[in-house]
N, C-alpha and C. Protein backbone atom coordinates (compact mmCIF):
# COMPACT_ATOMS: atom_id res chain seq x y z
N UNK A 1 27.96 -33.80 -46.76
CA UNK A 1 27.76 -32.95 -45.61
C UNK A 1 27.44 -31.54 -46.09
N UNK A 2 25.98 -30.92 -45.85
CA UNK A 2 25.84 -29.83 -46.34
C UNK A 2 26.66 -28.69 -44.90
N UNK A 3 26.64 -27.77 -45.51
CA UNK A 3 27.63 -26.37 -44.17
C UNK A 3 27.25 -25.59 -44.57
N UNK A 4 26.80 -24.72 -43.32
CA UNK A 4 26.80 -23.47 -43.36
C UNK A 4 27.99 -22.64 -42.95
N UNK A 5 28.31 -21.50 -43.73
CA UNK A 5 29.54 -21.17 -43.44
C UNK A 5 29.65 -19.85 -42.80
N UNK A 6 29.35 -19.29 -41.92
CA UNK A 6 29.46 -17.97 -41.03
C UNK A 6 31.14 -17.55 -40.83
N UNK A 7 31.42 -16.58 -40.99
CA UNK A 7 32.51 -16.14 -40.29
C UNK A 7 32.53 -15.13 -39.18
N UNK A 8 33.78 -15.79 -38.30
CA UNK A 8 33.64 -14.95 -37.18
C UNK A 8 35.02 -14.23 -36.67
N UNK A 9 34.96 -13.36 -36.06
CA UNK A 9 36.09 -12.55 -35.85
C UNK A 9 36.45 -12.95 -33.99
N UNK A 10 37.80 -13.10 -33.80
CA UNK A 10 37.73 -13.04 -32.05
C UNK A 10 39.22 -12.36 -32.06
N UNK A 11 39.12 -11.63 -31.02
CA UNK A 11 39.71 -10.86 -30.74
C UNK A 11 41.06 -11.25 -29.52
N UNK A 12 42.16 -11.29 -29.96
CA UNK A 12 43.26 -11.49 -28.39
C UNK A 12 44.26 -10.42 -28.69
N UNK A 13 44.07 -9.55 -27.13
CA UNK A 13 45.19 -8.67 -26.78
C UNK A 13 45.08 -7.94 -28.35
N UNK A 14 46.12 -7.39 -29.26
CA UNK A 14 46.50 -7.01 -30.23
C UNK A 14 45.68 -7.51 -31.56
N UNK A 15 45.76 -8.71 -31.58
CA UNK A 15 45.88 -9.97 -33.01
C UNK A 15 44.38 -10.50 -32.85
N UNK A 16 44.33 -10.38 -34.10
CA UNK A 16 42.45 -10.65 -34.79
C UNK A 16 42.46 -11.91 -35.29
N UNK A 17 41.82 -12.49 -34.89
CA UNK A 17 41.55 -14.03 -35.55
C UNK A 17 40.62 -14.08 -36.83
N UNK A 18 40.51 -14.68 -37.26
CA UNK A 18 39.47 -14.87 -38.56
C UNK A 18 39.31 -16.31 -38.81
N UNK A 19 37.82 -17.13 -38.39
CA UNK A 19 37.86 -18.38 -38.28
C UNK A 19 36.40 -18.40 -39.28
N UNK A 20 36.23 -20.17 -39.66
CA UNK A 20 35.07 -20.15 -40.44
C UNK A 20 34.54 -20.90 -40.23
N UNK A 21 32.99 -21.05 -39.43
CA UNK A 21 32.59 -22.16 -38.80
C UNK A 21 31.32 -22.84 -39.56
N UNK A 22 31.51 -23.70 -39.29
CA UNK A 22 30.52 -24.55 -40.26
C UNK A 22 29.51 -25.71 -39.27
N UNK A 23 28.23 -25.43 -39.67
CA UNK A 23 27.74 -26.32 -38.86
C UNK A 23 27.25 -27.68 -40.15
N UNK A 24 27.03 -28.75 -39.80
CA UNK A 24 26.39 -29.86 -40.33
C UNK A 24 24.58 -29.75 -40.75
N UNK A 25 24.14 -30.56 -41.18
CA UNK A 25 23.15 -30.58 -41.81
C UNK A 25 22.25 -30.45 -40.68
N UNK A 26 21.08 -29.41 -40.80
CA UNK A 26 19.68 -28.70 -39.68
C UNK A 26 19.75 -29.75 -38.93
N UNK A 27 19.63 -31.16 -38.82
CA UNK A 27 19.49 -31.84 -37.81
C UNK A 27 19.93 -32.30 -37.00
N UNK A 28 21.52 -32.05 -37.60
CA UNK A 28 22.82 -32.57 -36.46
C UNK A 28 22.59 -31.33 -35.00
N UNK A 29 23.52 -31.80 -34.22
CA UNK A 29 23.73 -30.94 -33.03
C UNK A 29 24.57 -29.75 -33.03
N UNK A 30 23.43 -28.70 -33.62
CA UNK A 30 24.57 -27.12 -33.68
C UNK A 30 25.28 -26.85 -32.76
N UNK A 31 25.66 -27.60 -31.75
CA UNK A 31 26.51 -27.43 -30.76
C UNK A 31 28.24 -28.29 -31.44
N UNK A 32 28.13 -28.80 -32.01
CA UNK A 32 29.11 -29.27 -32.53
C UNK A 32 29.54 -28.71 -33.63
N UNK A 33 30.39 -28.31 -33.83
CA UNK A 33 30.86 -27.04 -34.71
C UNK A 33 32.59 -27.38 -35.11
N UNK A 34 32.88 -27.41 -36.02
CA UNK A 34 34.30 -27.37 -36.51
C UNK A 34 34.59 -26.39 -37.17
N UNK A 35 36.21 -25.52 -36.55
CA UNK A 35 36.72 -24.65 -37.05
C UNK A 35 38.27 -24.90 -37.53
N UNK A 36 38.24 -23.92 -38.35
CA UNK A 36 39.36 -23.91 -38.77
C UNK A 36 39.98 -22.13 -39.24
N UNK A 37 41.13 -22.09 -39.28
CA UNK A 37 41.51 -20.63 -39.54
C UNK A 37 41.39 -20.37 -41.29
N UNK A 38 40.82 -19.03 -41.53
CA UNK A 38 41.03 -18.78 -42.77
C UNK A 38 42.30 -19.45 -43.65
N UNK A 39 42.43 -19.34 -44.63
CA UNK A 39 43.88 -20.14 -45.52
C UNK A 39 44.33 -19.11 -45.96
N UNK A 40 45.48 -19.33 -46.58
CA UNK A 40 46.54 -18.11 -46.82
C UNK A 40 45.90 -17.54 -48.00
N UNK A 41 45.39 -18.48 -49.02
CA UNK A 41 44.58 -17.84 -50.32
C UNK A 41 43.51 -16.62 -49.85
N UNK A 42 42.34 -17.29 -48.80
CA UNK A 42 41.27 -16.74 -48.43
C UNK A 42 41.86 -15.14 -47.94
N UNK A 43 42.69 -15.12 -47.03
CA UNK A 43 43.20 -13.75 -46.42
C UNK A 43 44.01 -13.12 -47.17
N UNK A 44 44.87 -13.66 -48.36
CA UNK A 44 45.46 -12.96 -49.67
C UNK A 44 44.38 -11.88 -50.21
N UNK A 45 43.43 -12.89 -50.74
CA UNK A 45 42.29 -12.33 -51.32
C UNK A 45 41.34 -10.89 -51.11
N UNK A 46 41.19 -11.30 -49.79
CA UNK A 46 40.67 -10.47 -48.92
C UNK A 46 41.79 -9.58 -48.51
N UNK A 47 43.12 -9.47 -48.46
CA UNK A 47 44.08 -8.56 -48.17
C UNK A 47 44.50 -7.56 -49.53
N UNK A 48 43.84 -8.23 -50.84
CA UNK A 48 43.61 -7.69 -52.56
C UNK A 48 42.54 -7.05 -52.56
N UNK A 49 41.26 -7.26 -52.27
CA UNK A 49 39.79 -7.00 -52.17
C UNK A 49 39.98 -5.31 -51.78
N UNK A 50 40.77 -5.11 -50.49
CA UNK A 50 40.43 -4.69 -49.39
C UNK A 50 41.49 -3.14 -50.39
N UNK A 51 42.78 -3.61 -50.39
CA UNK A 51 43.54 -2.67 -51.53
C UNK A 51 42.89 -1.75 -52.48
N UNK A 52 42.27 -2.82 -53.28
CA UNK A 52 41.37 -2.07 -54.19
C UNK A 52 40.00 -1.58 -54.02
N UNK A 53 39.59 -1.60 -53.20
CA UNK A 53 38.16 -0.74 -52.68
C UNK A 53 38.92 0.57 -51.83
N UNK A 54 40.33 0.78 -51.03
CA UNK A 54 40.76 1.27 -50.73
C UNK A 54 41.90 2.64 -51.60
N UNK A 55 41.57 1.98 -52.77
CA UNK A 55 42.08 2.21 -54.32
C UNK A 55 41.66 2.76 -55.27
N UNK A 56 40.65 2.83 -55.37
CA UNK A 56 39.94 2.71 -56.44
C UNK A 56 40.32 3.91 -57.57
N UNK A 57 40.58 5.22 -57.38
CA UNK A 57 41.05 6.37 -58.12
C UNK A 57 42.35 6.17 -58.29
N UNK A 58 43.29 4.69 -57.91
CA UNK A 58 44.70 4.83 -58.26
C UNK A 58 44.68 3.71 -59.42
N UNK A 59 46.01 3.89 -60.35
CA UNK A 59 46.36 2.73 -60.65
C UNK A 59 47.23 2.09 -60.11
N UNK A 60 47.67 0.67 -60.24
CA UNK A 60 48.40 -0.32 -60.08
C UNK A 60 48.43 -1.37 -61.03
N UNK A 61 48.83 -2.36 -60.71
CA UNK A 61 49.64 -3.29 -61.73
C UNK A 61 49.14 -4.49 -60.83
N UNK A 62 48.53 -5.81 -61.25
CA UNK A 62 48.91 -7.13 -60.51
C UNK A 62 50.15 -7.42 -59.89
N UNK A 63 51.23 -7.81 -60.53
CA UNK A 63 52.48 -7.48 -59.71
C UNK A 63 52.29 -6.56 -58.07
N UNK A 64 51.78 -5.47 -58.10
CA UNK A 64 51.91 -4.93 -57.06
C UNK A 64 50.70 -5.37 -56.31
N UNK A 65 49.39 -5.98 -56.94
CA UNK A 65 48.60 -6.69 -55.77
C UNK A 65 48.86 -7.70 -55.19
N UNK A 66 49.75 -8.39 -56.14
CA UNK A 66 50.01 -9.83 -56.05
C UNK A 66 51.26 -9.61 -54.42
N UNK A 67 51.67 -8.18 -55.00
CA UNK A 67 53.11 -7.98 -53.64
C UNK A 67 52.19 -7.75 -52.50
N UNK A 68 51.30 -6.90 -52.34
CA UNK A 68 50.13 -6.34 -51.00
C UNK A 68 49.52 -7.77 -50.81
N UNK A 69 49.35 -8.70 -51.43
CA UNK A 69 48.78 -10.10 -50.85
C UNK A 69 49.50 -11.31 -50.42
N UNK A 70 51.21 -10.78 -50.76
CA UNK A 70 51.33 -11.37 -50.25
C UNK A 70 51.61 -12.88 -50.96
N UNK A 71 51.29 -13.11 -52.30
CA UNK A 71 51.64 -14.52 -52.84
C UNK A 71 51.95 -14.02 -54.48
N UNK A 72 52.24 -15.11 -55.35
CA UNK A 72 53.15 -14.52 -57.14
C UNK A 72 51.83 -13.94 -57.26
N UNK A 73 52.52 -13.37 -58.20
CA UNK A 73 51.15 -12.60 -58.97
C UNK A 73 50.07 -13.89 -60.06
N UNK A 74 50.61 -15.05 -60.65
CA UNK A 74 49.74 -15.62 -61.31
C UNK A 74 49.05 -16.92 -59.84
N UNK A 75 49.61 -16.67 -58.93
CA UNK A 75 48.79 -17.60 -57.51
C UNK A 75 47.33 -16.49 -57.31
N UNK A 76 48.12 -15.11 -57.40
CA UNK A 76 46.94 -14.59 -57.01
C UNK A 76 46.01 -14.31 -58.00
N UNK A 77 46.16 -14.23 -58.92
CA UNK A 77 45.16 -13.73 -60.05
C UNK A 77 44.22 -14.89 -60.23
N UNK A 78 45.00 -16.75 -60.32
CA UNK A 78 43.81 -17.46 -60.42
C UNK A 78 42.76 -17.70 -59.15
N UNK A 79 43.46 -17.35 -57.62
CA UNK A 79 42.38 -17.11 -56.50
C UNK A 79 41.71 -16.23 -56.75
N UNK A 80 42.14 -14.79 -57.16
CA UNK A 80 40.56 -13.70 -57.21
C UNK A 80 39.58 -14.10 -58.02
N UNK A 81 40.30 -14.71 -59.10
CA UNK A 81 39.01 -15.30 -60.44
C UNK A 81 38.03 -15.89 -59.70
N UNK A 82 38.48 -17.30 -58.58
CA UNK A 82 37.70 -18.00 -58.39
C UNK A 82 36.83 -17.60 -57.27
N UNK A 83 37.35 -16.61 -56.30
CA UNK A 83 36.58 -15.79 -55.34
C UNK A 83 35.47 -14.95 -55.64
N UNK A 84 35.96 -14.42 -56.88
CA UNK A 84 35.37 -13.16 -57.14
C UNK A 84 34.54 -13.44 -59.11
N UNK A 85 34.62 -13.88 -59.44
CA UNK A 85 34.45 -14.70 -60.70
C UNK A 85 35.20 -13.68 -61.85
N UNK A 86 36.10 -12.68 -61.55
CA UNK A 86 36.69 -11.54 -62.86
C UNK A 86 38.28 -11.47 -62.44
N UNK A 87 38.66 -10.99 -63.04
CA UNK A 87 40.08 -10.99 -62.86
C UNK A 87 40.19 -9.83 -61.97
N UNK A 88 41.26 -9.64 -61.54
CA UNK A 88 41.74 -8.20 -60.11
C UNK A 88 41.36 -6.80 -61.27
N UNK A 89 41.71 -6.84 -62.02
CA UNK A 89 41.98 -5.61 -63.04
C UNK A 89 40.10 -5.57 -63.72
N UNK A 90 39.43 -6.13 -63.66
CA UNK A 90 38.28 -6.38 -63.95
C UNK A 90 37.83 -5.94 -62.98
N UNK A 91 37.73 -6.90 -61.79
CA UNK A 91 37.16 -6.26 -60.61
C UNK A 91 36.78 -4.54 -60.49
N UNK A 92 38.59 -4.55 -60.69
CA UNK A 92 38.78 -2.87 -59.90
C UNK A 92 37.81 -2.37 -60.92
N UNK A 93 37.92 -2.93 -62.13
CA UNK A 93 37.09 -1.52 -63.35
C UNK A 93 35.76 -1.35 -63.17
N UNK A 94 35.11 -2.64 -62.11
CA UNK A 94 33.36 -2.74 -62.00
C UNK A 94 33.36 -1.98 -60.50
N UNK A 95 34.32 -1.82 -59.85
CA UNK A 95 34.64 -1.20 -58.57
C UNK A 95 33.77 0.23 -58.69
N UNK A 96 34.91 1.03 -59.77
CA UNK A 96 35.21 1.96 -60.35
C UNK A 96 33.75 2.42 -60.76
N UNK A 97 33.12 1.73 -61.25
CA UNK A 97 32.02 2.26 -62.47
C UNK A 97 30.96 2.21 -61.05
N UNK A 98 30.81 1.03 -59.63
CA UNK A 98 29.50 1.20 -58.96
C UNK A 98 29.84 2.30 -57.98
N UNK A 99 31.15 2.79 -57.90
CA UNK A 99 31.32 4.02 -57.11
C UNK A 99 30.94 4.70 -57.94
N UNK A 100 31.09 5.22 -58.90
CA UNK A 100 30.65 6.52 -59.80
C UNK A 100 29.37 6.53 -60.26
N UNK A 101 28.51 5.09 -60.06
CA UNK A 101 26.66 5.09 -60.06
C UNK A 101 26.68 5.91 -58.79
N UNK A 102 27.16 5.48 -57.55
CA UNK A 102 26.73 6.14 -56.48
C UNK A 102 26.99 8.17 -56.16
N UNK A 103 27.98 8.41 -56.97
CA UNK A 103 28.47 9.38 -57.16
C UNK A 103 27.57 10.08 -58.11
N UNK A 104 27.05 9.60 -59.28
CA UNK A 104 26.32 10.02 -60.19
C UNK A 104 24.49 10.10 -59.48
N UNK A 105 24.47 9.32 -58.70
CA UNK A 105 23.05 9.37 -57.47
C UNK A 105 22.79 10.51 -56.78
N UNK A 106 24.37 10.94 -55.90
CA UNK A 106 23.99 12.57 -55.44
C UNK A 106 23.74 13.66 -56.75
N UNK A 107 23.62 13.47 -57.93
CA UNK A 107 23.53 14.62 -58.88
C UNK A 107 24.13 15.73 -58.68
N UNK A 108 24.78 16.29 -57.80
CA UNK A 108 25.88 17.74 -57.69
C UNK A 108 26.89 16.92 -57.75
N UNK A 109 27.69 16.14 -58.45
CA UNK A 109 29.59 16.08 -58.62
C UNK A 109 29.30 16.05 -60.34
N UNK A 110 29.61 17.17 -60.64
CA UNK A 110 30.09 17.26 -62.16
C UNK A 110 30.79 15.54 -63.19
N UNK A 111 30.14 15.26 -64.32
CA UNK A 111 30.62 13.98 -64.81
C UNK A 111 32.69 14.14 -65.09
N UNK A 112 33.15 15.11 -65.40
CA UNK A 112 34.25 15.32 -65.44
C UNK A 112 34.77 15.18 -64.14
N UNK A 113 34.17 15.42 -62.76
CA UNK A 113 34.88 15.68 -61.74
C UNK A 113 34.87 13.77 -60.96
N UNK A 114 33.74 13.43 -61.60
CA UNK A 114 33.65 11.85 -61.15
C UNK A 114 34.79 10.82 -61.96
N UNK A 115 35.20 11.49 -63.33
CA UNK A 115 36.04 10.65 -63.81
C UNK A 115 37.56 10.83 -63.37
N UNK A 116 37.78 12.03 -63.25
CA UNK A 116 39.33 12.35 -62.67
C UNK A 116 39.52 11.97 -61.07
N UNK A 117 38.30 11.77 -60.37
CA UNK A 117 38.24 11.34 -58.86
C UNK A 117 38.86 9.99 -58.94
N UNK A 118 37.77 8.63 -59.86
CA UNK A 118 37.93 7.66 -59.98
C UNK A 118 39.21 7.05 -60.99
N UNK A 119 40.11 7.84 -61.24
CA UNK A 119 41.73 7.84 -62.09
C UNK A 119 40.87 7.62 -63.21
N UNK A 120 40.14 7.91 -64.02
CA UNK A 120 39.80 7.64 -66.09
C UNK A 120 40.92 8.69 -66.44
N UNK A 121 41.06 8.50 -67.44
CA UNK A 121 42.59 9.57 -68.28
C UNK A 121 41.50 10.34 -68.63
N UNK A 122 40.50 10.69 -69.13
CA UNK A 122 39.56 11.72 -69.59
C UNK A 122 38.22 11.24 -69.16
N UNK A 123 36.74 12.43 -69.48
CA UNK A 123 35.43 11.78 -69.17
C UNK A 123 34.92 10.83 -70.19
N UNK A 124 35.59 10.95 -71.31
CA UNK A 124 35.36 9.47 -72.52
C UNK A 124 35.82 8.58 -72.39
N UNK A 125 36.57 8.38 -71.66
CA UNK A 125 37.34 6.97 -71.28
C UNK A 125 36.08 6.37 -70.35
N UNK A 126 35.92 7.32 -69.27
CA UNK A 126 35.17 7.36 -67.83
C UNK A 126 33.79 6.57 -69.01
N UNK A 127 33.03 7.34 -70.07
CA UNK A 127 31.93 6.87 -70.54
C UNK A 127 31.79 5.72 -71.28
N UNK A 128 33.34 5.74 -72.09
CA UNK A 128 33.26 4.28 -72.99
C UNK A 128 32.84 3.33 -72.01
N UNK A 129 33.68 3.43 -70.45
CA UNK A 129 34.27 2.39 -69.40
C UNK A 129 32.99 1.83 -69.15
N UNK A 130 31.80 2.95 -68.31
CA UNK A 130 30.88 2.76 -67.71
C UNK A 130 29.55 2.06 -68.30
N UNK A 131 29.65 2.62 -70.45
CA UNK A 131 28.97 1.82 -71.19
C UNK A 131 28.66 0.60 -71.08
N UNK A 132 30.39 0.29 -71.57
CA UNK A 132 30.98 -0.94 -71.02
C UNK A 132 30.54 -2.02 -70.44
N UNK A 133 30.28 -1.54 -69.07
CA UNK A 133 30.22 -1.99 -67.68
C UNK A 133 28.75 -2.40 -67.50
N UNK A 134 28.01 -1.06 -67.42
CA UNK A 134 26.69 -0.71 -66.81
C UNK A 134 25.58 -1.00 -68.61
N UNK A 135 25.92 -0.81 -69.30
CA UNK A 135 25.36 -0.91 -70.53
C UNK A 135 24.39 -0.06 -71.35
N UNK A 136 25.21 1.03 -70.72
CA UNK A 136 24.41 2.34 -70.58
C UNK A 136 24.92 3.67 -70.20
N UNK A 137 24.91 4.90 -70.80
CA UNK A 137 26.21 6.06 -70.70
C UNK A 137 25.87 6.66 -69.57
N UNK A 138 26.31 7.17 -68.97
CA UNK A 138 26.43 7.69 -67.20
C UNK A 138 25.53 8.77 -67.30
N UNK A 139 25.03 9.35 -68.45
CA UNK A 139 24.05 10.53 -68.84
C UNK A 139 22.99 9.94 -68.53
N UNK A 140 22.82 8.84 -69.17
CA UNK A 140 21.47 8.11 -68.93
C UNK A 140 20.84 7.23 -67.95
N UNK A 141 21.98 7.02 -67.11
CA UNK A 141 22.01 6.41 -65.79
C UNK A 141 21.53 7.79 -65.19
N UNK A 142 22.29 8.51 -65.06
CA UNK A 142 21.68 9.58 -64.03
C UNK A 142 20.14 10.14 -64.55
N UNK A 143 20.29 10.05 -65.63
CA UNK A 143 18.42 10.18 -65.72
C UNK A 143 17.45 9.84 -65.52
N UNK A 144 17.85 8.13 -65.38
CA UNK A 144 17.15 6.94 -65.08
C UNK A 144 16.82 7.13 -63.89
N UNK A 145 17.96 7.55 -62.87
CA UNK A 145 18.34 7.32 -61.46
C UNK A 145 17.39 8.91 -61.07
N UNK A 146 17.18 9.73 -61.84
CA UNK A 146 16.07 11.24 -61.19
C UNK A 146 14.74 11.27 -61.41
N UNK A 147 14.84 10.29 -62.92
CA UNK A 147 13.06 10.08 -62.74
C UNK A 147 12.66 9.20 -61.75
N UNK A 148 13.57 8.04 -61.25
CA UNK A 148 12.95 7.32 -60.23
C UNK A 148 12.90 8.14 -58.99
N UNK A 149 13.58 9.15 -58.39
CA UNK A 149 13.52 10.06 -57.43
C UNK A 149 12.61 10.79 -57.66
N UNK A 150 11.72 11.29 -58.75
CA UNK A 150 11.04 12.23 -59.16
C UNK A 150 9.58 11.19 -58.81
N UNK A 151 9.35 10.03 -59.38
CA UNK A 151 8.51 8.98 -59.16
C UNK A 151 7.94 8.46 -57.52
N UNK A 152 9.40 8.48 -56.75
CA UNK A 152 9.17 8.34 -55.59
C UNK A 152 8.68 9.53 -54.48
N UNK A 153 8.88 10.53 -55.17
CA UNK A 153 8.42 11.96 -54.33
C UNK A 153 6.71 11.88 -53.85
């Protein structure tokens, strides 16, 4: 059975639903539809996701995502893997580095002022990180990122 998987939100009084509907293969009758409620993993996940985009200039510990989601810390670490394909602490660090491309895009926030925003202990940490990450030093990203503005003018 192939599915398409849409999610939808409905709303009662106070309390938000979160359901995931799936229809059957193009030819069946899209009127027939089976739902079911998110699973405790799926809304963990998404209750971790949501932390750390909400996060991103702090540290934390798994332990303490694993407590904000709500399940052990090694339940949750092998769901984000498989949600997200990196570990929580991975995640946050690629989090980290595409906020500070976007940060490094407006060209007025100083590279020192982008690394102490986004918690790096110094701007060499901030550059090893983003090397790292992006495969390429945040100097040269932003250069990359003005000749193409300069190109598009």
């Amino acid at each position: 059975m192939n599915s398409t998987v849409l999610s939808v939100q409905r709303s009662d009084q106070q309390n938000i639903h979160r359901y995931r509907v799936g229809f059957d293969a193009p030819g069946d009758n899209p009127d027939l539809v089976w739902v079911r409620p998110l699973n405790l993993g799926e809304r963990a996940v998404r209750r971790a996701i949501a932390f750390v985009h909400d996060n991103l200039g702090e540290r934390f510990t798994s332990d303490e995502l694993a407590s904000i989601a709500g399940i052990s810390r090694f339940h949750m670490v092998r769901l984000f893997r498989v949600a997200t394909g990196c570990s929580p602490m991975e995640y946050h660090m690629r989090q980290r580095v595409e906020r500070s491309k976007q940060l490094l895009m407006r060209n007025d926030v100083p590279m020192c002022e982008i690394a102490a925003t986004l918690g790096f202990c110094d701007q060499s940490h901030f550059t090893r990180t983003f090397r790292r990450v992006a495969g390429m030093s945040p100097g040269q990203y932003a250069r990359s990122v003005a000749g193409l503005r300069e190109v598009m003018k």
